[in-house]
PDB file of N, CA and C in Angstrom:
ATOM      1  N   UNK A   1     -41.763 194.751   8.525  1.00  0.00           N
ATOM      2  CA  UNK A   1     -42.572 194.574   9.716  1.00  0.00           C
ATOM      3  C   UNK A   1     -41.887 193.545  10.616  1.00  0.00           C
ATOM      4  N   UNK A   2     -41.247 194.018  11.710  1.00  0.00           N
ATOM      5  CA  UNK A   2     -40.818 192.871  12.457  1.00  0.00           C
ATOM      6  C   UNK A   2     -41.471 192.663  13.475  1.00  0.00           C
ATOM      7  N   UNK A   3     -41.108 191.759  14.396  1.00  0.00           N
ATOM      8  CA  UNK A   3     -42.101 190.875  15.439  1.00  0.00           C
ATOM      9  C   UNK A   3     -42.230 189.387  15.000  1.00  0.00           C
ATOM     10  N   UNK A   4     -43.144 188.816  16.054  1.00  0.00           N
ATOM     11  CA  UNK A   4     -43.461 187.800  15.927  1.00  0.00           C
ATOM     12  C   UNK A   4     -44.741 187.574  14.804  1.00  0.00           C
ATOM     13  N   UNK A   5     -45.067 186.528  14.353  1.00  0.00           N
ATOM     14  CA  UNK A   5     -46.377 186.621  13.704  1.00  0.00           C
ATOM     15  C   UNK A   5     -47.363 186.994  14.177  1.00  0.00           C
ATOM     16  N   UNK A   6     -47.721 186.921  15.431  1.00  0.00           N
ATOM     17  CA  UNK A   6     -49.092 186.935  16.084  1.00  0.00           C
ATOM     18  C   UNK A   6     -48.945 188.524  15.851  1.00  0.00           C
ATOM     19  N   UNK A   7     -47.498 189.272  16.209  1.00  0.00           N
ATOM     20  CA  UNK A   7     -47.781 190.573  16.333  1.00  0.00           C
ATOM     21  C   UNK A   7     -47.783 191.260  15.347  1.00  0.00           C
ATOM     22  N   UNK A   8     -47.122 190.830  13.542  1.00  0.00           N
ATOM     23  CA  UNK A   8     -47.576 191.126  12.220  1.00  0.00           C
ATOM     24  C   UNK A   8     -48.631 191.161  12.053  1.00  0.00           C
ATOM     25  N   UNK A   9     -49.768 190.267  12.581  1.00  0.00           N
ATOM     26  CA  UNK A   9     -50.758 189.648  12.120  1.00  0.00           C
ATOM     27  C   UNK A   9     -52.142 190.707  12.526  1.00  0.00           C
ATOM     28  N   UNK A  10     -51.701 190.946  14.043  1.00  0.00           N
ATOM     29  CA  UNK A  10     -52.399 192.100  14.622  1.00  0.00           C
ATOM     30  C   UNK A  10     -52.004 193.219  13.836  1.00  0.00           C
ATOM     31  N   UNK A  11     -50.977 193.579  13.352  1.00  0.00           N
ATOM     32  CA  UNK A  11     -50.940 194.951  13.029  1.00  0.00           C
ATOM     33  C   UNK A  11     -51.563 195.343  11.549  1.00  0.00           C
ATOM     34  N   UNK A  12     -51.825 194.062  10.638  1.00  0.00           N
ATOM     35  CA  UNK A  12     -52.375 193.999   9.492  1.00  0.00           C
ATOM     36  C   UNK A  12     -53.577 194.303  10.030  1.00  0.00           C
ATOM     37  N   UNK A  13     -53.953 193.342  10.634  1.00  0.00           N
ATOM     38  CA  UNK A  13     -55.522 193.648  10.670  1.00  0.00           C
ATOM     39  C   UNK A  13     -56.262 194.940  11.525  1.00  0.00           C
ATOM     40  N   UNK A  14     -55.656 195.821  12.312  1.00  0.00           N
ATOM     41  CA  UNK A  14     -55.902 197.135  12.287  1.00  0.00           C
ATOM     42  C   UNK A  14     -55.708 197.771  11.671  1.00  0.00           C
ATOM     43  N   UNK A  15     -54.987 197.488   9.901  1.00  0.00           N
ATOM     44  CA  UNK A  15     -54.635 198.398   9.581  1.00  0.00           C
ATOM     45  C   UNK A  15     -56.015 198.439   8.416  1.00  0.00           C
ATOM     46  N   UNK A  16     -57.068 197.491   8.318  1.00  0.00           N
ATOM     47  CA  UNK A  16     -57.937 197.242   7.333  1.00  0.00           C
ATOM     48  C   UNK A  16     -58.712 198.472   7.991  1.00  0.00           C
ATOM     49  N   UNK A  17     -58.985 199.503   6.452  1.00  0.00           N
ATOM     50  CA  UNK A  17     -59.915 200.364   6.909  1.00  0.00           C
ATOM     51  C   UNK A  17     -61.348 199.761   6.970  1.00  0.00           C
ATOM     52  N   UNK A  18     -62.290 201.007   7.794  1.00  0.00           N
ATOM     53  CA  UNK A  18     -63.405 201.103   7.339  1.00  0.00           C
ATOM     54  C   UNK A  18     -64.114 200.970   6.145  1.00  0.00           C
ATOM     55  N   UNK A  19     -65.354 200.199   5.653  1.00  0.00           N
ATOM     56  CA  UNK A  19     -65.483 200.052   4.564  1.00  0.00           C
ATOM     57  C   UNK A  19     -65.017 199.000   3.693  1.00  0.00           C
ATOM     58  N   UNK A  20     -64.018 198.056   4.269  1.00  0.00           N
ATOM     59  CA  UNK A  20     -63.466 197.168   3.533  1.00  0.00           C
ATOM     60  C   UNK A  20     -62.928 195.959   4.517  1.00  0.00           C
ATOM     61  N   UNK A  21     -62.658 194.975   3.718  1.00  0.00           N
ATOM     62  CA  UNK A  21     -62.718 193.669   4.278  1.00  0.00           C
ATOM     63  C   UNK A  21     -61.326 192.863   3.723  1.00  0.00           C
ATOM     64  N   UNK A  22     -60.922 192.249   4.611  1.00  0.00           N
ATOM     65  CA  UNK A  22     -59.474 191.150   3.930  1.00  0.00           C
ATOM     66  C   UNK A  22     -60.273 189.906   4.691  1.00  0.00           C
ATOM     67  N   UNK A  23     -59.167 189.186   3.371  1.00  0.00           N
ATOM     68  CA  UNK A  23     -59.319 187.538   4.078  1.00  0.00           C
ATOM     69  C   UNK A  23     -58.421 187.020   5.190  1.00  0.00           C
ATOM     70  N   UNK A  24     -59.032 185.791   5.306  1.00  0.00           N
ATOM     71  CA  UNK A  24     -58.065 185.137   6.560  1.00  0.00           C
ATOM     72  C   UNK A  24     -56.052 184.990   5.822  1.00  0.00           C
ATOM     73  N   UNK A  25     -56.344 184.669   4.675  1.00  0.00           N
ATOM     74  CA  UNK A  25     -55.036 183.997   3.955  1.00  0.00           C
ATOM     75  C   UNK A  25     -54.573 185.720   3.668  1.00  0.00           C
ATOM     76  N   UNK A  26     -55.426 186.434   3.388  1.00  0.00           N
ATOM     77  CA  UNK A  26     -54.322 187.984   2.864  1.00  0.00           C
ATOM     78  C   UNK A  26     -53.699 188.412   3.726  1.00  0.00           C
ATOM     79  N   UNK A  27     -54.863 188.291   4.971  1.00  0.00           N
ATOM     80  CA  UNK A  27     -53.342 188.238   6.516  1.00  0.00           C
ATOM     81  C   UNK A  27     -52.344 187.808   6.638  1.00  0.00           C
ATOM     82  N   UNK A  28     -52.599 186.778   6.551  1.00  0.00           N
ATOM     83  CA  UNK A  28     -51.412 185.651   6.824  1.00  0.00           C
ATOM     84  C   UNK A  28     -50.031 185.956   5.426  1.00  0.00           C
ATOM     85  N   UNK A  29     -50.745 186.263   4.425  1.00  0.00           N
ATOM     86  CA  UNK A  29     -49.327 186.573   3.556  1.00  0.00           C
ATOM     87  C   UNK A  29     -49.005 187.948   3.987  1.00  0.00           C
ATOM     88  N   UNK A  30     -49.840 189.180   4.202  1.00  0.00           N
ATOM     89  CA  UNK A  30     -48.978 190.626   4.878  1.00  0.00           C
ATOM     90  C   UNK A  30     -48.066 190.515   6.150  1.00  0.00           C
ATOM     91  N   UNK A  31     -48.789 189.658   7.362  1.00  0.00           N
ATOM     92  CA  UNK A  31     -47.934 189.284   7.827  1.00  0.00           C
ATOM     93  C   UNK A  31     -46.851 188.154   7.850  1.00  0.00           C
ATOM     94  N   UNK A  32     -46.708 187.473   6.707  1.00  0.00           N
ATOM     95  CA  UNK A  32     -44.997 186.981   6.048  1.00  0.00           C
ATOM     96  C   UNK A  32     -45.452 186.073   6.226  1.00  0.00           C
ATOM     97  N   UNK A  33     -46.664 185.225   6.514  1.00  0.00           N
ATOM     98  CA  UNK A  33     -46.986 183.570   6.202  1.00  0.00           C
ATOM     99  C   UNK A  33     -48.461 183.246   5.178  1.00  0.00           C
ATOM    100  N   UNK A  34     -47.786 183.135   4.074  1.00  0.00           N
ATOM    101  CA  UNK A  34     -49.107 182.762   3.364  1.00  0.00           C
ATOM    102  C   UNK A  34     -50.132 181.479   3.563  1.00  0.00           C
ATOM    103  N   UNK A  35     -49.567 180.557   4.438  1.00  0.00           N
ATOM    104  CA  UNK A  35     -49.744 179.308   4.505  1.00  0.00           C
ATOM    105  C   UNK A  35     -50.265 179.524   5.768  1.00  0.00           C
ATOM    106  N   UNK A  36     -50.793 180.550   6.494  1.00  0.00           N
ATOM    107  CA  UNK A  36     -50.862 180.608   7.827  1.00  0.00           C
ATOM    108  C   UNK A  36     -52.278 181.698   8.360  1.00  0.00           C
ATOM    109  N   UNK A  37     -53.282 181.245   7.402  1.00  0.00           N
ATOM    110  CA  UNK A  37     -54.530 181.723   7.425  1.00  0.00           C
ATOM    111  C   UNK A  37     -55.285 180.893   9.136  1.00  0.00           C
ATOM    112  N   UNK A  38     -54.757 179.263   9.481  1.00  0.00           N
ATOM    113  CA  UNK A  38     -55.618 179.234  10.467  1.00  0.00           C
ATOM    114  C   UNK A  38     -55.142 179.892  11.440  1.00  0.00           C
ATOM    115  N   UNK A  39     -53.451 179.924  11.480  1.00  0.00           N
ATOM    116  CA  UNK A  39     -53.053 180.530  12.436  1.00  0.00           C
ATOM    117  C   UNK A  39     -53.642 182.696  13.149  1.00  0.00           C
ATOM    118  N   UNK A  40     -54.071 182.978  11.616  1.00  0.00           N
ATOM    119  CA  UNK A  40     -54.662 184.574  11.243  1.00  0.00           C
ATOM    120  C   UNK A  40     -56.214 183.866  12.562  1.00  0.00           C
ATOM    121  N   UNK A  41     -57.309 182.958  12.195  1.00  0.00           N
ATOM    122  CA  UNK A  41     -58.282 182.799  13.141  1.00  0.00           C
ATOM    123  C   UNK A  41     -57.956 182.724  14.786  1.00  0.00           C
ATOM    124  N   UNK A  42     -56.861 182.145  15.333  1.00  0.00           N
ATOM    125  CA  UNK A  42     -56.248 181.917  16.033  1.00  0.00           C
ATOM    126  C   UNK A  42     -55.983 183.351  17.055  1.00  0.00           C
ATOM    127  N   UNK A  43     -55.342 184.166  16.543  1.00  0.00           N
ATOM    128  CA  UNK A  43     -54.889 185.275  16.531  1.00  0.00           C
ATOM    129  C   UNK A  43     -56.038 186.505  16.998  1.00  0.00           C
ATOM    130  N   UNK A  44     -57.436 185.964  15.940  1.00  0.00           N
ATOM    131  CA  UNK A  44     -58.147 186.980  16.371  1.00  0.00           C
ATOM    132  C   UNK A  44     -59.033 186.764  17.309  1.00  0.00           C
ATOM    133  N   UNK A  45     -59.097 185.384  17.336  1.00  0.00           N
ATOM    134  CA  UNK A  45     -59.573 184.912  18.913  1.00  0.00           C
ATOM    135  C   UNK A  45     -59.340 184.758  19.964  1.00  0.00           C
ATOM    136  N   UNK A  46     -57.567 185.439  19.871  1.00  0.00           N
ATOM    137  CA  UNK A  46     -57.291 185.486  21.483  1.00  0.00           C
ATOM    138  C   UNK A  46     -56.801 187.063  21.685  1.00  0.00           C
ATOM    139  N   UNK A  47     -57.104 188.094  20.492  1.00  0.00           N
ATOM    140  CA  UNK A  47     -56.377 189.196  20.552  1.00  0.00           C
ATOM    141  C   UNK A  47     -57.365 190.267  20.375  1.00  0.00           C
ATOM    142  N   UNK A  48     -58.784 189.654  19.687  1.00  0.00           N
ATOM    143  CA  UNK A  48     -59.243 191.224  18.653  1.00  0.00           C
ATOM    144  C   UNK A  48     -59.765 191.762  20.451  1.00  0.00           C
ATOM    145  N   UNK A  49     -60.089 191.428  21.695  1.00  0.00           N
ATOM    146  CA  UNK A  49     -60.867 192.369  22.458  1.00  0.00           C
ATOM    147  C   UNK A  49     -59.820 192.726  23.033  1.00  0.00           C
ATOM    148  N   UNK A  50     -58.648 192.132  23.222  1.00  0.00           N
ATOM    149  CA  UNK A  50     -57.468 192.766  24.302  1.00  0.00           C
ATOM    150  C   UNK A  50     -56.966 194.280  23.128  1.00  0.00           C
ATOM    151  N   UNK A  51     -56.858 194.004  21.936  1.00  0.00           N
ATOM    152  CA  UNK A  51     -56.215 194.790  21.188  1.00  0.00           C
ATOM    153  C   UNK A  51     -57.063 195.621  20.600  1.00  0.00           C
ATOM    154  N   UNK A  52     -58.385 195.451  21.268  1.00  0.00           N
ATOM    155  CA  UNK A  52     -59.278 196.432  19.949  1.00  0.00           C
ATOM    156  C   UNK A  52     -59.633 196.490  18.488  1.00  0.00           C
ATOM    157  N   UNK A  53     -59.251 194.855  18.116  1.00  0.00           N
ATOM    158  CA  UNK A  53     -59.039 195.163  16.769  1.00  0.00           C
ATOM    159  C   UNK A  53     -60.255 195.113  15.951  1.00  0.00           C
ATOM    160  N   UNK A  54     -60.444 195.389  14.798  1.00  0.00           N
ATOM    161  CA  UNK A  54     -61.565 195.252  13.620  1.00  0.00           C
ATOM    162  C   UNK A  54     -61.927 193.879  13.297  1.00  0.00           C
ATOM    163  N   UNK A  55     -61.659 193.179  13.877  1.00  0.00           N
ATOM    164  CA  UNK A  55     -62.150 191.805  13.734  1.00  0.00           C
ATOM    165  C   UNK A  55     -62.898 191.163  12.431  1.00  0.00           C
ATOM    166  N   UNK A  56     -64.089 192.294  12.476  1.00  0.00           N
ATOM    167  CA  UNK A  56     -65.096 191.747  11.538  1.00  0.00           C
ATOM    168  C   UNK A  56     -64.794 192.346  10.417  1.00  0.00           C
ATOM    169  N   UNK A  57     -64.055 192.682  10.344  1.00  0.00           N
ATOM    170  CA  UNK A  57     -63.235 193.135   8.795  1.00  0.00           C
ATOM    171  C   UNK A  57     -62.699 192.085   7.898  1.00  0.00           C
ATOM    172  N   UNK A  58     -62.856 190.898   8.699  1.00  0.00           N
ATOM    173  CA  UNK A  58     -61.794 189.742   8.250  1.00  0.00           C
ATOM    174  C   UNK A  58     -62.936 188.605   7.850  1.00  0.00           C
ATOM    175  N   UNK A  59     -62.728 187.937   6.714  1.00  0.00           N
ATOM    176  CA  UNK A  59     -63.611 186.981   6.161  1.00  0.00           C
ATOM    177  C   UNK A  59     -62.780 186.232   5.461  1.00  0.00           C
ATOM    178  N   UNK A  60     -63.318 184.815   5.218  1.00  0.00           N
ATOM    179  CA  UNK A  60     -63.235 184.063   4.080  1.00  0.00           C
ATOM    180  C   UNK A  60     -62.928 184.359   2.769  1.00  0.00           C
ATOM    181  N   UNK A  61     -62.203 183.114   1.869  1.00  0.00           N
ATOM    182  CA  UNK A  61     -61.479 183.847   0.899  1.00  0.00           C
ATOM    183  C   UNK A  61     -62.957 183.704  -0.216  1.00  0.00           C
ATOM    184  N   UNK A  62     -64.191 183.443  -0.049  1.00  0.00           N
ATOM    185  CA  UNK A  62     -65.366 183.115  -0.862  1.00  0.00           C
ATOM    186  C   UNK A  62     -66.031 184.647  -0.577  1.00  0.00           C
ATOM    187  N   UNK A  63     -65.397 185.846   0.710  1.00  0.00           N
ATOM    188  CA  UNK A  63     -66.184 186.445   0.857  1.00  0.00           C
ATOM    189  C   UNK A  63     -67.366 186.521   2.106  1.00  0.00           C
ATOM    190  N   UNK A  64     -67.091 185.508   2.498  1.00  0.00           N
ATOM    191  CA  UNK A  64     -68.260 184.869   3.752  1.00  0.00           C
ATOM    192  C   UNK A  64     -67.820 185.256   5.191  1.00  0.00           C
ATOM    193  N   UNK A  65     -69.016 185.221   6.414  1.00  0.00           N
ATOM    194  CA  UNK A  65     -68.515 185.941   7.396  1.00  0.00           C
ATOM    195  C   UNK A  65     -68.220 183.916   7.454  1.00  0.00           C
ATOM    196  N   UNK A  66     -67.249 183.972   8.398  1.00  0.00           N
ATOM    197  CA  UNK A  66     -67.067 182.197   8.617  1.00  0.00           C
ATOM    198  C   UNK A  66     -67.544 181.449  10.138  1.00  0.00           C
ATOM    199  N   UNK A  67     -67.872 183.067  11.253  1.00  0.00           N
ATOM    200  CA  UNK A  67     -68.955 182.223  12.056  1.00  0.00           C
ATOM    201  C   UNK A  67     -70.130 181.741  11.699  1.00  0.00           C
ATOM    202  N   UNK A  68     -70.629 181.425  12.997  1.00  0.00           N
ATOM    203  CA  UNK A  68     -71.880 180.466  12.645  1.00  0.00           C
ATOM    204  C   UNK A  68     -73.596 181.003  13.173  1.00  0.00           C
ATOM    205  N   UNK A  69     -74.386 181.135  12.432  1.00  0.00           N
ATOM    206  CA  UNK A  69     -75.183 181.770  13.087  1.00  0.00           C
ATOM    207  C   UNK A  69     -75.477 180.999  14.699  1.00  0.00           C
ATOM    208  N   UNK A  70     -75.457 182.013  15.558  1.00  0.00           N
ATOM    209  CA  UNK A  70     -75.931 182.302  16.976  1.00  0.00           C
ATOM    210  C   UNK A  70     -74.298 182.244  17.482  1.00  0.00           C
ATOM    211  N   UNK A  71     -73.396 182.729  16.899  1.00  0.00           N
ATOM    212  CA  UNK A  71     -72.191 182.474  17.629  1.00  0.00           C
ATOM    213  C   UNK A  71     -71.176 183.604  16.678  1.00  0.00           C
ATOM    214  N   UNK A  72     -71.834 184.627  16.525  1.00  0.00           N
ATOM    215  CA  UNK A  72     -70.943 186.236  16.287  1.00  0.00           C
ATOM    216  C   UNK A  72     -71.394 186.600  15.309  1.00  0.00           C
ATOM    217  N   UNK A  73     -72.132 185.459  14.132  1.00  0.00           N
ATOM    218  CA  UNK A  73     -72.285 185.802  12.961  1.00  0.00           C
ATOM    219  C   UNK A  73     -72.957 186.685  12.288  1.00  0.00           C
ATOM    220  N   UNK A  74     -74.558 187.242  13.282  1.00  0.00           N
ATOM    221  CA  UNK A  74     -75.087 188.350  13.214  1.00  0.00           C
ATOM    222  C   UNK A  74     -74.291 189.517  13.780  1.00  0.00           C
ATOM    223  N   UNK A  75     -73.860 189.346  14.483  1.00  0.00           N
ATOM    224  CA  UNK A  75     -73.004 190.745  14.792  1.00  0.00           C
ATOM    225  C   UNK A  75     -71.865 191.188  14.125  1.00  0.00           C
ATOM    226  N   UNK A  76     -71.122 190.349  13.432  1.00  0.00           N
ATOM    227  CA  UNK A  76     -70.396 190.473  12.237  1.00  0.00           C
ATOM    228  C   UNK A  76     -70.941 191.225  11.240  1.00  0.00           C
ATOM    229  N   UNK A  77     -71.808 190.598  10.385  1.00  0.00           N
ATOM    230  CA  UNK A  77     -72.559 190.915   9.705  1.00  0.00           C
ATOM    231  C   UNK A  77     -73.284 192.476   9.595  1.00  0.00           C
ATOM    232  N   UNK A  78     -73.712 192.923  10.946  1.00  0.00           N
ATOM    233  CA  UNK A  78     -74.280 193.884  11.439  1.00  0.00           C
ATOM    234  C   UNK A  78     -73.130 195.038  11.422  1.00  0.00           C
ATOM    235  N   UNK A  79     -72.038 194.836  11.660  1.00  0.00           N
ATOM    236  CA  UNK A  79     -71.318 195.727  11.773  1.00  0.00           C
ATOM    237  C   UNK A  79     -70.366 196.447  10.533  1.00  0.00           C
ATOM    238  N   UNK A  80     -70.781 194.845   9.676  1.00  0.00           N
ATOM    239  CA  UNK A  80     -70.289 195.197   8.132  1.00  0.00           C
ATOM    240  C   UNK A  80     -71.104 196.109   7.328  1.00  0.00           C
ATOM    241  N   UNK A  81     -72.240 195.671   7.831  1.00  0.00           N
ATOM    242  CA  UNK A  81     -73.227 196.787   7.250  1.00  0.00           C
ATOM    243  C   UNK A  81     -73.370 198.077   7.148  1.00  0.00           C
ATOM    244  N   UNK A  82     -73.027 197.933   9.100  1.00  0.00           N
ATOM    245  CA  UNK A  82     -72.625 199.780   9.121  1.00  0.00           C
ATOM    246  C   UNK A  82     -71.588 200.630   8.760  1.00  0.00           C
ATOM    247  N   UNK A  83     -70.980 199.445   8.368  1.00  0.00           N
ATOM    248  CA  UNK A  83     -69.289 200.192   7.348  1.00  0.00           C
ATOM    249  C   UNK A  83     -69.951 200.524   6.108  1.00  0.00           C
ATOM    250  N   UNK A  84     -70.866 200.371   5.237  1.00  0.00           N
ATOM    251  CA  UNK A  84     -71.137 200.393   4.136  1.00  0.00           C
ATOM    252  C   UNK A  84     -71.068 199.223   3.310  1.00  0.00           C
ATOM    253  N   UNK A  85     -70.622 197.850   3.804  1.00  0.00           N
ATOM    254  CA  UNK A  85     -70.382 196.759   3.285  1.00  0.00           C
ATOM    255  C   UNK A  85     -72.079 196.210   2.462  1.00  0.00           C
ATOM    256  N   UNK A  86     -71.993 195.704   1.364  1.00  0.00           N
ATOM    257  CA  UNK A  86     -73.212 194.670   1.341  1.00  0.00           C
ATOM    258  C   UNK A  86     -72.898 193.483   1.040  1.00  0.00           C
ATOM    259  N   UNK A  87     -74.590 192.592   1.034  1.00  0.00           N
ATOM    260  CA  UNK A  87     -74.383 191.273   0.728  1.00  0.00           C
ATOM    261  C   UNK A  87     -75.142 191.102  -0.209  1.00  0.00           C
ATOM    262  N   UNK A  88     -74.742 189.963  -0.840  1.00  0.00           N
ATOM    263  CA  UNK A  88     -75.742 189.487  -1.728  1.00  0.00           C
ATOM    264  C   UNK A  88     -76.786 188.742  -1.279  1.00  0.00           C
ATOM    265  N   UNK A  89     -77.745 188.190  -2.079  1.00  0.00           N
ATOM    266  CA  UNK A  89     -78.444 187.326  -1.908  1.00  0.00           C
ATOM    267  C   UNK A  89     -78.039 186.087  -0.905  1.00  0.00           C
ATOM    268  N   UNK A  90     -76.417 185.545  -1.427  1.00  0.00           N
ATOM    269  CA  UNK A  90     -76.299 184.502  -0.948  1.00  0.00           C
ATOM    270  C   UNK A  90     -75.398 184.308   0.366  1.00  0.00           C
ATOM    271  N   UNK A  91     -75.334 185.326   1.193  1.00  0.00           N
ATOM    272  CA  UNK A  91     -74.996 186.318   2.041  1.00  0.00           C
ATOM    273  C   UNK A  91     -73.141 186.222   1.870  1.00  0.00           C
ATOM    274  N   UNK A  92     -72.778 186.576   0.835  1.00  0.00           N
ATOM    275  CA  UNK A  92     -71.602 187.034  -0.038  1.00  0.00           C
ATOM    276  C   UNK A  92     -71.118 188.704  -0.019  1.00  0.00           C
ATOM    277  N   UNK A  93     -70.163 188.924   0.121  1.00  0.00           N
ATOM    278  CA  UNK A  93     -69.562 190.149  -0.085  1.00  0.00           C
ATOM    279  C   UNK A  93     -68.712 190.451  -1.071  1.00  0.00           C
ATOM    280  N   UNK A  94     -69.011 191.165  -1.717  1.00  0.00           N
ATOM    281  CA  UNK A  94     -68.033 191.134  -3.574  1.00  0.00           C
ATOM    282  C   UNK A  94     -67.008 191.776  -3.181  1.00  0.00           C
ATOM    283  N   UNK A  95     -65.586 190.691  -3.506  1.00  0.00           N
ATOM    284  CA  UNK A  95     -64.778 191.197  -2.783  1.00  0.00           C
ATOM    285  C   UNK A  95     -64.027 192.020  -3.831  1.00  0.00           C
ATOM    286  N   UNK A  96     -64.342 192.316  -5.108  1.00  0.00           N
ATOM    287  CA  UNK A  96     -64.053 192.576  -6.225  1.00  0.00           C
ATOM    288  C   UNK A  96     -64.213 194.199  -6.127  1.00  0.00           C
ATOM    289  N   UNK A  97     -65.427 194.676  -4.864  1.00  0.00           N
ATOM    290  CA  UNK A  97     -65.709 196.138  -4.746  1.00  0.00           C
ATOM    291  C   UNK A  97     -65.281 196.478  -3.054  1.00  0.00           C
ATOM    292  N   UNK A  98     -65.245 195.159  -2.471  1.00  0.00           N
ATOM    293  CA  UNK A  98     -65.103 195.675  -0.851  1.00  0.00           C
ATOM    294  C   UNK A  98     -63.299 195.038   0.127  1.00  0.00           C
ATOM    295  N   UNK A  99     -62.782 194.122  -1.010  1.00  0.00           N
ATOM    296  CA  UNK A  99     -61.664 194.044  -0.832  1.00  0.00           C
ATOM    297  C   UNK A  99     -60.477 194.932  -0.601  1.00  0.00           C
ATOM    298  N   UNK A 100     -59.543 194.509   0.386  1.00  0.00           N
ATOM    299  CA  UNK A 100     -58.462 195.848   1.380  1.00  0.00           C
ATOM    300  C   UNK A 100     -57.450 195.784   0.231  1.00  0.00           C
ATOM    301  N   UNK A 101     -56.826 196.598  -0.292  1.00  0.00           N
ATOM    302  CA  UNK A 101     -55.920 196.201  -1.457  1.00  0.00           C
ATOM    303  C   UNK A 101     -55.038 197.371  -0.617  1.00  0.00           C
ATOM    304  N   UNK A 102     -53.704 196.876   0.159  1.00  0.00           N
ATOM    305  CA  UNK A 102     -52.929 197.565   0.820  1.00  0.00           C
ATOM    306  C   UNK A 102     -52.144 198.336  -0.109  1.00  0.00           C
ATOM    307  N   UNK A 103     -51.557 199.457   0.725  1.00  0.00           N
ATOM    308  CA  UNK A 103     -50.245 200.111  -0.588  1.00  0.00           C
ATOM    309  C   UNK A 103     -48.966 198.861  -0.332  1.00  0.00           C
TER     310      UNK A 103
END
């Protein structure tokens, strides 16, 4: 994958299907920086509406959406849902069943 990071970084994260979710850090290692998860937040805050991307596909490595309620976090949430995603109780996503495991 060549490019810059920002543009690895975008291309990982369109590539997360429907139905499933990556973390901030699994980005950052597909696109060639493992150490470069804040830079993955960064990225989708200045790119997911210019680029269209899946945005809310992308969570915490606990599983968690990592906005804040009244500031995307229901709509995150909402949209995970309609992928087929669930939560738990502790509004957790088992990443053990909903995790992107690339080829």
């Amino acid at each position: 994958m060549a490019g810059s990071f920002h543009e690895r970084a975008v291309e990982v994260v369109r590539s997360i299907p429907a139905g499933r979710v990556a973390t901030y850090g699994l980005v950052a290692a597909l696109a060639g920086n493992p150490r470069a998860a804040r830079q993955v937040i960064r990225v989708l805050h200045s790119s997911s509406r210019k680029e269209r991307l899946p945005w809310h596909r992308v969570v915490n490595r606990e599983g968690r959406i990592s906005l804040r309620p009244g500031h995307g976090y229901e709509m995150q949430k909402e949209l995970l849902i309609c992928e087929g995603i669930t939560f738990d109780t502790n509004d957790r996503i088992d990443l053990s069943r909903f995790l992107w495991h690339p080829r």
